[in-house]
PDB file of N, CA and C in Angstrom:
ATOM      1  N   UNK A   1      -2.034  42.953  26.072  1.00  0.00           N
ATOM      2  CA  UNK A   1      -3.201  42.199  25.674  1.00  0.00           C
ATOM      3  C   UNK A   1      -3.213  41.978  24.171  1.00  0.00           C
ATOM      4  N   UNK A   2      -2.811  42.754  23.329  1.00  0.00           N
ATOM      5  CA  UNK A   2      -3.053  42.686  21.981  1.00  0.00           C
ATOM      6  C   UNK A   2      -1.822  42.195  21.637  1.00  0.00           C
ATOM      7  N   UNK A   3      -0.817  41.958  21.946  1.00  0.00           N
ATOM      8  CA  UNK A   3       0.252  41.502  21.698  1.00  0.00           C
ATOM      9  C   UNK A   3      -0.230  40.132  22.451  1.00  0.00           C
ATOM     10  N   UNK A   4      -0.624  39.471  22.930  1.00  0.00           N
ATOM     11  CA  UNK A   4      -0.806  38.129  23.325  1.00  0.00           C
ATOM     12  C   UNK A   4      -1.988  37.633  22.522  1.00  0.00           C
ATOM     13  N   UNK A   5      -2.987  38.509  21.845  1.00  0.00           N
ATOM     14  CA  UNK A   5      -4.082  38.047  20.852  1.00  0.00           C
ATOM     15  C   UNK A   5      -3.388  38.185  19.522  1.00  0.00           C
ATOM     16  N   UNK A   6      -2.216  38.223  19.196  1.00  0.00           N
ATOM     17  CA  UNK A   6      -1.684  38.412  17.733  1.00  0.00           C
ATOM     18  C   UNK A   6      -0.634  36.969  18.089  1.00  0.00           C
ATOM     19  N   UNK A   7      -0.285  36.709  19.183  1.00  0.00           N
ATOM     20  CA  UNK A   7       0.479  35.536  19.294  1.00  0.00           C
ATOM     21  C   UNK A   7      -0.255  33.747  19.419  1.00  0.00           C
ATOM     22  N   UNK A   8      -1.665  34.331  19.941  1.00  0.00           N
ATOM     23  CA  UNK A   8      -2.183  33.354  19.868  1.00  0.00           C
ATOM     24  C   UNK A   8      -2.862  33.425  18.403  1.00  0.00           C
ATOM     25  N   UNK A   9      -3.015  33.981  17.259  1.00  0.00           N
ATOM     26  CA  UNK A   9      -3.587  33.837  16.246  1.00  0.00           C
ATOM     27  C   UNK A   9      -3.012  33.571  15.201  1.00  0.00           C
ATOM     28  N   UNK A  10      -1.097  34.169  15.421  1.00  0.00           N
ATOM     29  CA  UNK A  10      -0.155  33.181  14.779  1.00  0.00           C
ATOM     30  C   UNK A  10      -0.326  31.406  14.932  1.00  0.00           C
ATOM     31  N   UNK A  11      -0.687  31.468  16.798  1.00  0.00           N
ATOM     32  CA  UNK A  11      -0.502  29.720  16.605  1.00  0.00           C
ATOM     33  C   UNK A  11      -1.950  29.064  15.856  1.00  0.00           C
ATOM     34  N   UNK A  12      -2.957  30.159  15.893  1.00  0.00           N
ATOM     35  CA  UNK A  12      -3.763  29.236  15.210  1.00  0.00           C
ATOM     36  C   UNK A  12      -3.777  29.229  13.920  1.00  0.00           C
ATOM     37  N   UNK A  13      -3.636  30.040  13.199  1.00  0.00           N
ATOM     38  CA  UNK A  13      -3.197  30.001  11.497  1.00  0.00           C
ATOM     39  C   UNK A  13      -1.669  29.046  12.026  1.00  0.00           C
ATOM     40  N   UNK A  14      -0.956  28.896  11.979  1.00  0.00           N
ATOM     41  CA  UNK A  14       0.185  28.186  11.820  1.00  0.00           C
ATOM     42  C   UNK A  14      -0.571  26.307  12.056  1.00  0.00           C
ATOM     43  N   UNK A  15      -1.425  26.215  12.704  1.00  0.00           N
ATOM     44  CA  UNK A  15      -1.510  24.887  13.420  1.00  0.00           C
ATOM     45  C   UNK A  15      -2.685  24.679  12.069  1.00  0.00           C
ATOM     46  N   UNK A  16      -3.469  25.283  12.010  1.00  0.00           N
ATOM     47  CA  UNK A  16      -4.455  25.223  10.792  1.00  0.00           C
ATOM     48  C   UNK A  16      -3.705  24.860   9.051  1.00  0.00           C
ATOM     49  N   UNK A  17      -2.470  25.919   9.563  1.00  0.00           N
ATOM     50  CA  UNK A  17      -1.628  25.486   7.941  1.00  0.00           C
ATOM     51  C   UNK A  17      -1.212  24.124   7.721  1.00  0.00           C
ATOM     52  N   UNK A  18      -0.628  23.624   8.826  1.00  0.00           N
ATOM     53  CA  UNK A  18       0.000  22.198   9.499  1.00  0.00           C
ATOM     54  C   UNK A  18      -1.096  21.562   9.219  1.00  0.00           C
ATOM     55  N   UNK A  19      -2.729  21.445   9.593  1.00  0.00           N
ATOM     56  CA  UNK A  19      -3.102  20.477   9.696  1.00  0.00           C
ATOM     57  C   UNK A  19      -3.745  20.211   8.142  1.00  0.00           C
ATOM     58  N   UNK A  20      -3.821  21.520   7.232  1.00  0.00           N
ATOM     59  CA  UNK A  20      -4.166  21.194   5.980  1.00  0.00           C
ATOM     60  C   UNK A  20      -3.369  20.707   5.256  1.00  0.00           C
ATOM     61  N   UNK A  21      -2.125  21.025   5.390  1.00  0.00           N
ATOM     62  CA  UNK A  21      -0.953  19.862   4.647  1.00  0.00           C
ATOM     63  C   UNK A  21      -0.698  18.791   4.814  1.00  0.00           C
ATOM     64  N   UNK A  22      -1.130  18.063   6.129  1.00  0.00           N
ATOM     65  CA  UNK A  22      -1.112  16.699   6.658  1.00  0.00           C
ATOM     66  C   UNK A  22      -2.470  15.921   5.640  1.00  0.00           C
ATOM     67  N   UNK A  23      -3.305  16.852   5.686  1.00  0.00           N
ATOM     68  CA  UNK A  23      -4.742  16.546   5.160  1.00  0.00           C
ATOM     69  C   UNK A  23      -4.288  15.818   3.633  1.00  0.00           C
ATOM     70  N   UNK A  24      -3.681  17.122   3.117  1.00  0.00           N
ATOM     71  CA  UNK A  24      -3.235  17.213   1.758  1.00  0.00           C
ATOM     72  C   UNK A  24      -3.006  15.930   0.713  1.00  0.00           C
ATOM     73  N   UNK A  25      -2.509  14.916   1.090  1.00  0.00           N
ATOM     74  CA  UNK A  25      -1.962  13.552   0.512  1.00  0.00           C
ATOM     75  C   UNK A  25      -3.676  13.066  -0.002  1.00  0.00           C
ATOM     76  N   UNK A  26      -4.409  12.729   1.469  1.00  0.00           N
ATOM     77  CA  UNK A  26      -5.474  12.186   1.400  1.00  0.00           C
ATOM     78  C   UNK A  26      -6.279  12.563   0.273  1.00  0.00           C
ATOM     79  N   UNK A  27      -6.189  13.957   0.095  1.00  0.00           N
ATOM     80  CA  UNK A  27      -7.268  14.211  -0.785  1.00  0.00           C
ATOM     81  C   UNK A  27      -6.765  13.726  -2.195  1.00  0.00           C
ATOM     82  N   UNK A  28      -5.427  13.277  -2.298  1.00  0.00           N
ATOM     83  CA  UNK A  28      -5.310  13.075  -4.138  1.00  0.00           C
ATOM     84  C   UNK A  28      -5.583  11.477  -4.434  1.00  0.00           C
ATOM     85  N   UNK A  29      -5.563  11.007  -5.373  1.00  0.00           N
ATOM     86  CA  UNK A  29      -6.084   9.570  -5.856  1.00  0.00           C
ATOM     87  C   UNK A  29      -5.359   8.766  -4.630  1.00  0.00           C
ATOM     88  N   UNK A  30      -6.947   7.938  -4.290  1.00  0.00           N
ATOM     89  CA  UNK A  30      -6.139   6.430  -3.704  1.00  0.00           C
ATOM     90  C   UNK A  30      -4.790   5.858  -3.904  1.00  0.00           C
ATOM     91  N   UNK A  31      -4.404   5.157  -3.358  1.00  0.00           N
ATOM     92  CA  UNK A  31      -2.995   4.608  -3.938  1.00  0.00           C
ATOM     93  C   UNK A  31      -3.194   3.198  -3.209  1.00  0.00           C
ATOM     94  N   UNK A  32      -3.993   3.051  -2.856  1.00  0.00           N
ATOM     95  CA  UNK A  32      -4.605   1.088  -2.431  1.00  0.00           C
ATOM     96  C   UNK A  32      -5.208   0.402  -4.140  1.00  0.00           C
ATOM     97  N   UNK A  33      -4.310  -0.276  -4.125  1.00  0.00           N
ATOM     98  CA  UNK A  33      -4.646  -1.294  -5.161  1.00  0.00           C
ATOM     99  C   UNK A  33      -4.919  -2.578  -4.490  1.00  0.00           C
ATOM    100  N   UNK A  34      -6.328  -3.276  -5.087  1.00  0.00           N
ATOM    101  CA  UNK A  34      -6.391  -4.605  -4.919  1.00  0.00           C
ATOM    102  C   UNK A  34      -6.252  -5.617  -5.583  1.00  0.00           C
ATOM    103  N   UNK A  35      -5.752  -6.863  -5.440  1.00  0.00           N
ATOM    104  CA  UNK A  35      -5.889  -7.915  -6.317  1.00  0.00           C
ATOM    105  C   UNK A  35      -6.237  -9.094  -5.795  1.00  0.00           C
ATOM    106  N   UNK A  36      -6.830  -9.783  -6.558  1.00  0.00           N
ATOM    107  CA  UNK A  36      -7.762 -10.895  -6.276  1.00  0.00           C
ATOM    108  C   UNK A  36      -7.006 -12.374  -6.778  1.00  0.00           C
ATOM    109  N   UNK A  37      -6.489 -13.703  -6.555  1.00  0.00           N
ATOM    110  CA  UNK A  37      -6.416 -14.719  -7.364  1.00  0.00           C
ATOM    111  C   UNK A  37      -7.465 -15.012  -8.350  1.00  0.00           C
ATOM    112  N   UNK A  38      -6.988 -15.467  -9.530  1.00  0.00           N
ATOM    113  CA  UNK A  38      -7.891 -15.896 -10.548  1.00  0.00           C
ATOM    114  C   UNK A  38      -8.298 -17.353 -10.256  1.00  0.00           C
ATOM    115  N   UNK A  39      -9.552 -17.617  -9.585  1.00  0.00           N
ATOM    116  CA  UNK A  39     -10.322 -19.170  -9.660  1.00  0.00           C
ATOM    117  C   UNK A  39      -9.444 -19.425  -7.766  1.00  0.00           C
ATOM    118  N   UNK A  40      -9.118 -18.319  -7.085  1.00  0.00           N
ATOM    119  CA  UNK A  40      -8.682 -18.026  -5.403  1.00  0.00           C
ATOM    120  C   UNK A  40     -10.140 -17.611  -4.693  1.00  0.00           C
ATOM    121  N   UNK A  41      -9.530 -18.163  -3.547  1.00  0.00           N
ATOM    122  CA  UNK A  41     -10.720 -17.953  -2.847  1.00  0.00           C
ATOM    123  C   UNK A  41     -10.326 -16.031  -2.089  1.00  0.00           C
ATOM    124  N   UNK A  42     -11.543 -15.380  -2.393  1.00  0.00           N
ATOM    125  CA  UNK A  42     -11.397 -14.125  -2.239  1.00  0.00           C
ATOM    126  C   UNK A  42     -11.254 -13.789  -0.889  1.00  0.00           C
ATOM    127  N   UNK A  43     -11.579 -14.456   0.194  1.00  0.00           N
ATOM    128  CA  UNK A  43     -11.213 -14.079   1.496  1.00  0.00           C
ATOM    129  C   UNK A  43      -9.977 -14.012   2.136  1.00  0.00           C
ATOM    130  N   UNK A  44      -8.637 -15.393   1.263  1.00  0.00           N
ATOM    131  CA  UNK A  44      -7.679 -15.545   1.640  1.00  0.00           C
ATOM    132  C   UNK A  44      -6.060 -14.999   0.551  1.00  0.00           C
ATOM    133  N   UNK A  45      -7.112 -15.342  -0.434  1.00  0.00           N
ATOM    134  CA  UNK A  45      -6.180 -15.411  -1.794  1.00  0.00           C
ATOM    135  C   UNK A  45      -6.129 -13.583  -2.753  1.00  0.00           C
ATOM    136  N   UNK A  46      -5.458 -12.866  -1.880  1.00  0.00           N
ATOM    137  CA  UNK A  46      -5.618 -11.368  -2.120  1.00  0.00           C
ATOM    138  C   UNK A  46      -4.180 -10.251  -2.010  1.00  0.00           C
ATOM    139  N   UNK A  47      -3.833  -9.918  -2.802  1.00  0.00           N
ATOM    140  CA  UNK A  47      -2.769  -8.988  -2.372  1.00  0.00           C
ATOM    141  C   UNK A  47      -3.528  -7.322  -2.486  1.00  0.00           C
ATOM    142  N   UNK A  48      -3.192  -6.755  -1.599  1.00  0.00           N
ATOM    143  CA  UNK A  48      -3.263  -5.023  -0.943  1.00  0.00           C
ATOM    144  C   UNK A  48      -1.862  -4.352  -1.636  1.00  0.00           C
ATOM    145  N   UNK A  49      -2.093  -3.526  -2.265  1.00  0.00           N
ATOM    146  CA  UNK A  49      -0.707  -2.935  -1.953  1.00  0.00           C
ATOM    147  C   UNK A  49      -1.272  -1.402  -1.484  1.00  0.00           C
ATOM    148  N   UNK A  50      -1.167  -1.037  -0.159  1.00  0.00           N
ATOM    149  CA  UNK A  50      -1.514   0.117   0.750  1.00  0.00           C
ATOM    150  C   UNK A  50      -0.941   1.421   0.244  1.00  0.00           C
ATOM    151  N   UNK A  51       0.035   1.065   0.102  1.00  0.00           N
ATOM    152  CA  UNK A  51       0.716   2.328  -0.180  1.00  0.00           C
ATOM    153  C   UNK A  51       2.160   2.292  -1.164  1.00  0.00           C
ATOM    154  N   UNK A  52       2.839   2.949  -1.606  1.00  0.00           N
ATOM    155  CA  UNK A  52       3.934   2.906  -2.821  1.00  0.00           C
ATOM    156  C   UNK A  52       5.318   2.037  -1.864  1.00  0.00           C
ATOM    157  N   UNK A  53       5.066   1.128  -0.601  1.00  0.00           N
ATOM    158  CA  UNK A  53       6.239   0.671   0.007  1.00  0.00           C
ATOM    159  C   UNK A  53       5.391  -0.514   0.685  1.00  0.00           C
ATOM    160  N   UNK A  54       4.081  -0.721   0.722  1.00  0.00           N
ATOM    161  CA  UNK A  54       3.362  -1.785   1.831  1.00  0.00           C
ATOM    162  C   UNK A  54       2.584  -2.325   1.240  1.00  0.00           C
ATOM    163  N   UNK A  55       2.585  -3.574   1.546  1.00  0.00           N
ATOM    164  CA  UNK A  55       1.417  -4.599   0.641  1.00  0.00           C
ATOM    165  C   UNK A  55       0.696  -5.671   1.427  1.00  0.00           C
ATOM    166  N   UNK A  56      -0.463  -6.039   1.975  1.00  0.00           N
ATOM    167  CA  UNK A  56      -1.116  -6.660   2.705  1.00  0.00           C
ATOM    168  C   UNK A  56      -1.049  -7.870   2.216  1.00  0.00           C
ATOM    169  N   UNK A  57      -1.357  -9.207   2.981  1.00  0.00           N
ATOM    170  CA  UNK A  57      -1.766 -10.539   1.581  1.00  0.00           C
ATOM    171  C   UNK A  57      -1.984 -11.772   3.121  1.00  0.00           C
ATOM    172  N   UNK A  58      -2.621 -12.362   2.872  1.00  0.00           N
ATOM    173  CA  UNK A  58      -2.800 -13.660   3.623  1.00  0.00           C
ATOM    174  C   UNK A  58      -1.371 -14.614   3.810  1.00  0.00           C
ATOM    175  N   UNK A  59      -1.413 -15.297   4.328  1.00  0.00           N
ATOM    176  CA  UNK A  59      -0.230 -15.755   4.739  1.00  0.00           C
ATOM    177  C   UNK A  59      -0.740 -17.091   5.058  1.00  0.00           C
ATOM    178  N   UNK A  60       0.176 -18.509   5.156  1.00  0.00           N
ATOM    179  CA  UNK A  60      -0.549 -19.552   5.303  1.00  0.00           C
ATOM    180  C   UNK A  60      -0.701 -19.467   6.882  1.00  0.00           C
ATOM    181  N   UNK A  61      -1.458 -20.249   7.542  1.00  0.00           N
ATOM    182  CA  UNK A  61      -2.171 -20.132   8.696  1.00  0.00           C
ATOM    183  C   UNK A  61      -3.454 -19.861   8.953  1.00  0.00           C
ATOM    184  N   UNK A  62      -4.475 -19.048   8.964  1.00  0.00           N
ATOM    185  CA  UNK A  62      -4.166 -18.139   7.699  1.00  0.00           C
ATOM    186  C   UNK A  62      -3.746 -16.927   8.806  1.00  0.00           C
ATOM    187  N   UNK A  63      -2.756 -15.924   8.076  1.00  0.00           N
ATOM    188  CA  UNK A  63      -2.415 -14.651   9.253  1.00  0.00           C
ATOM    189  C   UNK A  63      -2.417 -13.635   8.119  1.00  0.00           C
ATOM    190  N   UNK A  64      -2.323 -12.557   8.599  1.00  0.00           N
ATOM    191  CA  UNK A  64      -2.552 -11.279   7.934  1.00  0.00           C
ATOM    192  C   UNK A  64      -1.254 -10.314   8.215  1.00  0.00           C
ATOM    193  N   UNK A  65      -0.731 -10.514   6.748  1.00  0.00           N
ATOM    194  CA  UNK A  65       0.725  -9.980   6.739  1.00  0.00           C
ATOM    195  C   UNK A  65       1.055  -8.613   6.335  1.00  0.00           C
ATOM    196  N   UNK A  66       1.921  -7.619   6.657  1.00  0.00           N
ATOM    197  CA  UNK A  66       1.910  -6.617   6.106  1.00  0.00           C
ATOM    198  C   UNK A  66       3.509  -6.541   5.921  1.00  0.00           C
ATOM    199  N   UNK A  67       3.946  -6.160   4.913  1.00  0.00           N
ATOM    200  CA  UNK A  67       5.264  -6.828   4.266  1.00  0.00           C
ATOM    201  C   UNK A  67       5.840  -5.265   3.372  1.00  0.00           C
ATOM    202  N   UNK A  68       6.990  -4.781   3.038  1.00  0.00           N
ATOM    203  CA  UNK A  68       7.484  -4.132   2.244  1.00  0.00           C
ATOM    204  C   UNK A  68       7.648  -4.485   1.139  1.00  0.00           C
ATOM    205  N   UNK A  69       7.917  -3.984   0.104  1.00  0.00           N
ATOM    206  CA  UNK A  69       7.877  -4.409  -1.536  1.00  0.00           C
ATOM    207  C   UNK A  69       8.271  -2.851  -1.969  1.00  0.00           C
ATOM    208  N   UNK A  70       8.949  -3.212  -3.376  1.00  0.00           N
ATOM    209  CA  UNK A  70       9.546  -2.862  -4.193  1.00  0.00           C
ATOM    210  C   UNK A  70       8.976  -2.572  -5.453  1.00  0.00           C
ATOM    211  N   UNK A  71       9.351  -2.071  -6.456  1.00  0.00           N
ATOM    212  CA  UNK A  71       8.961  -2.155  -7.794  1.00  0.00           C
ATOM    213  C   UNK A  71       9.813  -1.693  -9.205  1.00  0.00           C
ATOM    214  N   UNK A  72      10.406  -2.217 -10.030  1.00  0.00           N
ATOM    215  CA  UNK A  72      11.311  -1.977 -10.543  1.00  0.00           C
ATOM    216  C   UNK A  72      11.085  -2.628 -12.154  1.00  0.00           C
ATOM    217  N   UNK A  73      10.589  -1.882 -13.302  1.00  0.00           N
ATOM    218  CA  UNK A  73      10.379  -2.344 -14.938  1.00  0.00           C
ATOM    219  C   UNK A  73       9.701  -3.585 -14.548  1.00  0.00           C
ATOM    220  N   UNK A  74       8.919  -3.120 -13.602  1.00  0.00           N
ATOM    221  CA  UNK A  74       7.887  -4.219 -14.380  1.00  0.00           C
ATOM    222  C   UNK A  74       7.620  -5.560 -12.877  1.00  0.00           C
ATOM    223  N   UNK A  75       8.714  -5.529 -11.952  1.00  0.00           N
ATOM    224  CA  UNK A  75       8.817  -6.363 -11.283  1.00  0.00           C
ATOM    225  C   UNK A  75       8.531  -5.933  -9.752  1.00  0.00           C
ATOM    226  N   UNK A  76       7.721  -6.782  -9.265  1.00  0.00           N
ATOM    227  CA  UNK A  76       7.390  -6.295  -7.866  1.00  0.00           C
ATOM    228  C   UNK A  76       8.214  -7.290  -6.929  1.00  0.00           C
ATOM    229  N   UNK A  77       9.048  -6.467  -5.730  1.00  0.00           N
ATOM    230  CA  UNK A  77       9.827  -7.825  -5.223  1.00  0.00           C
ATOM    231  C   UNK A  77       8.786  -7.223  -3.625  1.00  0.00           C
ATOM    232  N   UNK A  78       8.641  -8.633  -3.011  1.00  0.00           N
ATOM    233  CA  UNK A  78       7.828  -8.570  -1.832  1.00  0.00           C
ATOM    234  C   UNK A  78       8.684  -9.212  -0.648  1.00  0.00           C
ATOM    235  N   UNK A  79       9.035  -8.467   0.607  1.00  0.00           N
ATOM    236  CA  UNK A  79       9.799  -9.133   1.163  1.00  0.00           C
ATOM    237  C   UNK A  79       9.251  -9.731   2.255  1.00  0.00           C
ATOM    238  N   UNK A  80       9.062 -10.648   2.154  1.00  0.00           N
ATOM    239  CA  UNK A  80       8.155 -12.024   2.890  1.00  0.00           C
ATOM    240  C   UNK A  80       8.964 -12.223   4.075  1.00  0.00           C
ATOM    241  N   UNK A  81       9.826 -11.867   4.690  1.00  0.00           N
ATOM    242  CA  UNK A  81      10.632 -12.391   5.370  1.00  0.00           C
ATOM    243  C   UNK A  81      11.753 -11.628   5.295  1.00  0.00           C
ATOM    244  N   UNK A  82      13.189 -11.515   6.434  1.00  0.00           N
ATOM    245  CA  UNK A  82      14.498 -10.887   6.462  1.00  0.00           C
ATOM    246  C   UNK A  82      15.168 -11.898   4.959  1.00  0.00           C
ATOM    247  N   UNK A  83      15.289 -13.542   4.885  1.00  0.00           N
ATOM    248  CA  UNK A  83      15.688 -13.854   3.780  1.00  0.00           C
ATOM    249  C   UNK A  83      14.834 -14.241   2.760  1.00  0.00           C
ATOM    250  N   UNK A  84      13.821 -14.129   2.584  1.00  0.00           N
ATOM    251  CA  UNK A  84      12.957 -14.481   1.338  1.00  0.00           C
ATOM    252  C   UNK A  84      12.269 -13.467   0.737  1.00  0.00           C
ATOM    253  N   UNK A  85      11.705 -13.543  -0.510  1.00  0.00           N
ATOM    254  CA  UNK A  85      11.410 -12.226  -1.436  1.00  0.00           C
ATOM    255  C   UNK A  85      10.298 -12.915  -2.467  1.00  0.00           C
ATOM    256  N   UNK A  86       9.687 -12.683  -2.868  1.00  0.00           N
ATOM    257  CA  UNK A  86       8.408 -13.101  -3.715  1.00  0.00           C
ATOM    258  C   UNK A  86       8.593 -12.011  -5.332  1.00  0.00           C
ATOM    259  N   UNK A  87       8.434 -12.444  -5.847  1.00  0.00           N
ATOM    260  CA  UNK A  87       8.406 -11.935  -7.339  1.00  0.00           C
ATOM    261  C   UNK A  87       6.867 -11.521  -8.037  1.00  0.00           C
ATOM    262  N   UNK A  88       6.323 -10.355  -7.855  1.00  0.00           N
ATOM    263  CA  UNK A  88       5.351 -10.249  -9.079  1.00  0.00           C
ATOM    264  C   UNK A  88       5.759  -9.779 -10.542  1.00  0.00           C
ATOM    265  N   UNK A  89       5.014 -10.281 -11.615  1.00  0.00           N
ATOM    266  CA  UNK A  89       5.394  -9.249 -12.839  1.00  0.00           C
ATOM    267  C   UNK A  89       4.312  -8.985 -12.995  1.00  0.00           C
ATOM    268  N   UNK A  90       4.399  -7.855 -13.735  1.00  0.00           N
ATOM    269  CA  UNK A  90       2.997  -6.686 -13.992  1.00  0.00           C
ATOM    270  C   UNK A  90       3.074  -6.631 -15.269  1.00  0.00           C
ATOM    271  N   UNK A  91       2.099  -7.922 -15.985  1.00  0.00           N
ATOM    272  CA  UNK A  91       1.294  -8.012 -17.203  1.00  0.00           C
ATOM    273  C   UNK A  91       1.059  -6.677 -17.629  1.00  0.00           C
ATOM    274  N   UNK A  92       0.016  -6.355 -17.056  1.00  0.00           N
ATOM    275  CA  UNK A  92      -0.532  -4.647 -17.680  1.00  0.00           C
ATOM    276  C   UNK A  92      -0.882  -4.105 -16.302  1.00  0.00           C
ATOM    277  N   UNK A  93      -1.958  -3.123 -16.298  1.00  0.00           N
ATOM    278  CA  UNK A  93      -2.590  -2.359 -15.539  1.00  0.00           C
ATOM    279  C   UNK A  93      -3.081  -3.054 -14.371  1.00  0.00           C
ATOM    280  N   UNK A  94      -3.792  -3.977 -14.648  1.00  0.00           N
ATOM    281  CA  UNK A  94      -5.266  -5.069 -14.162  1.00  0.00           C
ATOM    282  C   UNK A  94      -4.616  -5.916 -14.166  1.00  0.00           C
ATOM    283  N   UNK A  95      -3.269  -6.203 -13.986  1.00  0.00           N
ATOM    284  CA  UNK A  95      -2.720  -7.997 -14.223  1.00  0.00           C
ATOM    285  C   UNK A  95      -1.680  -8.087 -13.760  1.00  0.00           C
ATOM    286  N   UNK A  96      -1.042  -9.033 -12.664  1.00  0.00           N
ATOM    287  CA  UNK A  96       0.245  -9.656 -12.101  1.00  0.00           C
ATOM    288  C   UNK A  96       0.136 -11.155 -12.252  1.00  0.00           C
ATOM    289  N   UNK A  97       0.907 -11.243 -12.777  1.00  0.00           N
ATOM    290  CA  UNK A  97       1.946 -13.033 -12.281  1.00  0.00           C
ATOM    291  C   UNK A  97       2.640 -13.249 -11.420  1.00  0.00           C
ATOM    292  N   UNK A  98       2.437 -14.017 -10.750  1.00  0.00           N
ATOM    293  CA  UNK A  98       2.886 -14.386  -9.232  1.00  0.00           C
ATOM    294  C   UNK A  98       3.962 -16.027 -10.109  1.00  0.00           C
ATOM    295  N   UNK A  99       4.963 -15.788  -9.298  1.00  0.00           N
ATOM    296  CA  UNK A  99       6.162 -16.770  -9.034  1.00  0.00           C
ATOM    297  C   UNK A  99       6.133 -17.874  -8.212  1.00  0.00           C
ATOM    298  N   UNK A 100       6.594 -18.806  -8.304  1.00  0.00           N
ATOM    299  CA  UNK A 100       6.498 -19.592  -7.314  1.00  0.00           C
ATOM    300  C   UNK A 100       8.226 -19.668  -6.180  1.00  0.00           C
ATOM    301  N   UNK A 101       8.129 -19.528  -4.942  1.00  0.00           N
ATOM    302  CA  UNK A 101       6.679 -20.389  -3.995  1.00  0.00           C
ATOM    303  C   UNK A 101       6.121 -19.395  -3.769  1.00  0.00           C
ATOM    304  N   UNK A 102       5.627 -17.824  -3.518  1.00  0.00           N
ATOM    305  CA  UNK A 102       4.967 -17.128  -3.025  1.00  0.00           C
ATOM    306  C   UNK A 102       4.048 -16.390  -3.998  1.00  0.00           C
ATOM    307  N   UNK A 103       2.545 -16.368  -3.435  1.00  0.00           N
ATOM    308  CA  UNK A 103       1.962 -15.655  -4.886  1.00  0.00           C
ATOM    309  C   UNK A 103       1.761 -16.682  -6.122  1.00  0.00           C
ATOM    310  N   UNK A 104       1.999 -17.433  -6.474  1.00  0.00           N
ATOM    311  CA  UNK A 104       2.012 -18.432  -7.613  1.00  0.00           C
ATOM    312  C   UNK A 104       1.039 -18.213  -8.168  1.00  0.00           C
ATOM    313  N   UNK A 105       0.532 -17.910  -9.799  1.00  0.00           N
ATOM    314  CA  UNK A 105      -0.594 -17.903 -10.246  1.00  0.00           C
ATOM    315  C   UNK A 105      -0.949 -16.191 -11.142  1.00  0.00           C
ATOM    316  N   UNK A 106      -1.825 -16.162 -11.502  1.00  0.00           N
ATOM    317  CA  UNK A 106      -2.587 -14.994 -12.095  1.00  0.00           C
ATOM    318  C   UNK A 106      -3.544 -14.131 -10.834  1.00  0.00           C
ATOM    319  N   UNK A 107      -3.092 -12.777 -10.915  1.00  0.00           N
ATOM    320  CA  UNK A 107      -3.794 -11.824  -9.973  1.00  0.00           C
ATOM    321  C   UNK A 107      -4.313 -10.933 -10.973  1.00  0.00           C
ATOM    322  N   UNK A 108      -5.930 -10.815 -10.529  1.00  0.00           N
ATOM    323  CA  UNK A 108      -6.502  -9.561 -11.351  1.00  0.00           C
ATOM    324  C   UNK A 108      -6.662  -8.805 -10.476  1.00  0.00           C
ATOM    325  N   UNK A 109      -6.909  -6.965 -10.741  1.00  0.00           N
ATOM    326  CA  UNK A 109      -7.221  -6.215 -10.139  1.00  0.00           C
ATOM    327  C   UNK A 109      -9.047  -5.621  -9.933  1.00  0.00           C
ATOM    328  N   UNK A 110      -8.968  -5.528  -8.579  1.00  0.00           N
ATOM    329  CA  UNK A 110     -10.551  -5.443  -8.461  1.00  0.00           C
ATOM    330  C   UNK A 110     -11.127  -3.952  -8.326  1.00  0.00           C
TER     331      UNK A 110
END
């Protein structure tokens, strides 16, 4: 009996340790950045970047894309597609330039 109450109290400290380290990420700073087009309409004209590999953004149609991206001195590459790639540069903090054809224009952060 006491040998089966010391085995079940391993699994619950063990499953409790597990679930506070899963927890763990959540609790440190956001990592969702938003950006808005400058003089864009805010419902369509928006890039997400979710997380340090995923970036949300409208798409023409309008559809709701979720896309991989990159980041490298300064340059954000967005991969729109198996052959196409979108270019941001990162002005400052609060600021991207979008390339043309994808993104084109000034993005502030909201």
């Amino acid at each position: 009996m006491k040998k089966s109450r010391n085995i079940c109290r391993s699994i619950y400290l063990a499953t409790c340790l597990c679930a506070g380290m899963a927890l763990l990420p959540s609790c440190s700073k956001p990592q969702s950045a938003y950006y808005e087009k400058i003089d864009g309409e805010p419902q369509i004209d928006f890039i997400e970047f979710m997380n340090d590999s995923v970036v949300r953004y409208i798409a023409p149609g309008p559809l709701e894309m979720r896309s991989k991206y990159t980041e490298a001195n300064g340059v954000i590459t967005v991969y729109v597609a198996p052959l196409s790639t979108a270019k941001l540069t990162r002005i400052d903090g609060n600021t991207l330039q979008g390339s043309v054809p994808f993104f084109e224009g000034t993005w502030k952060r909201k």
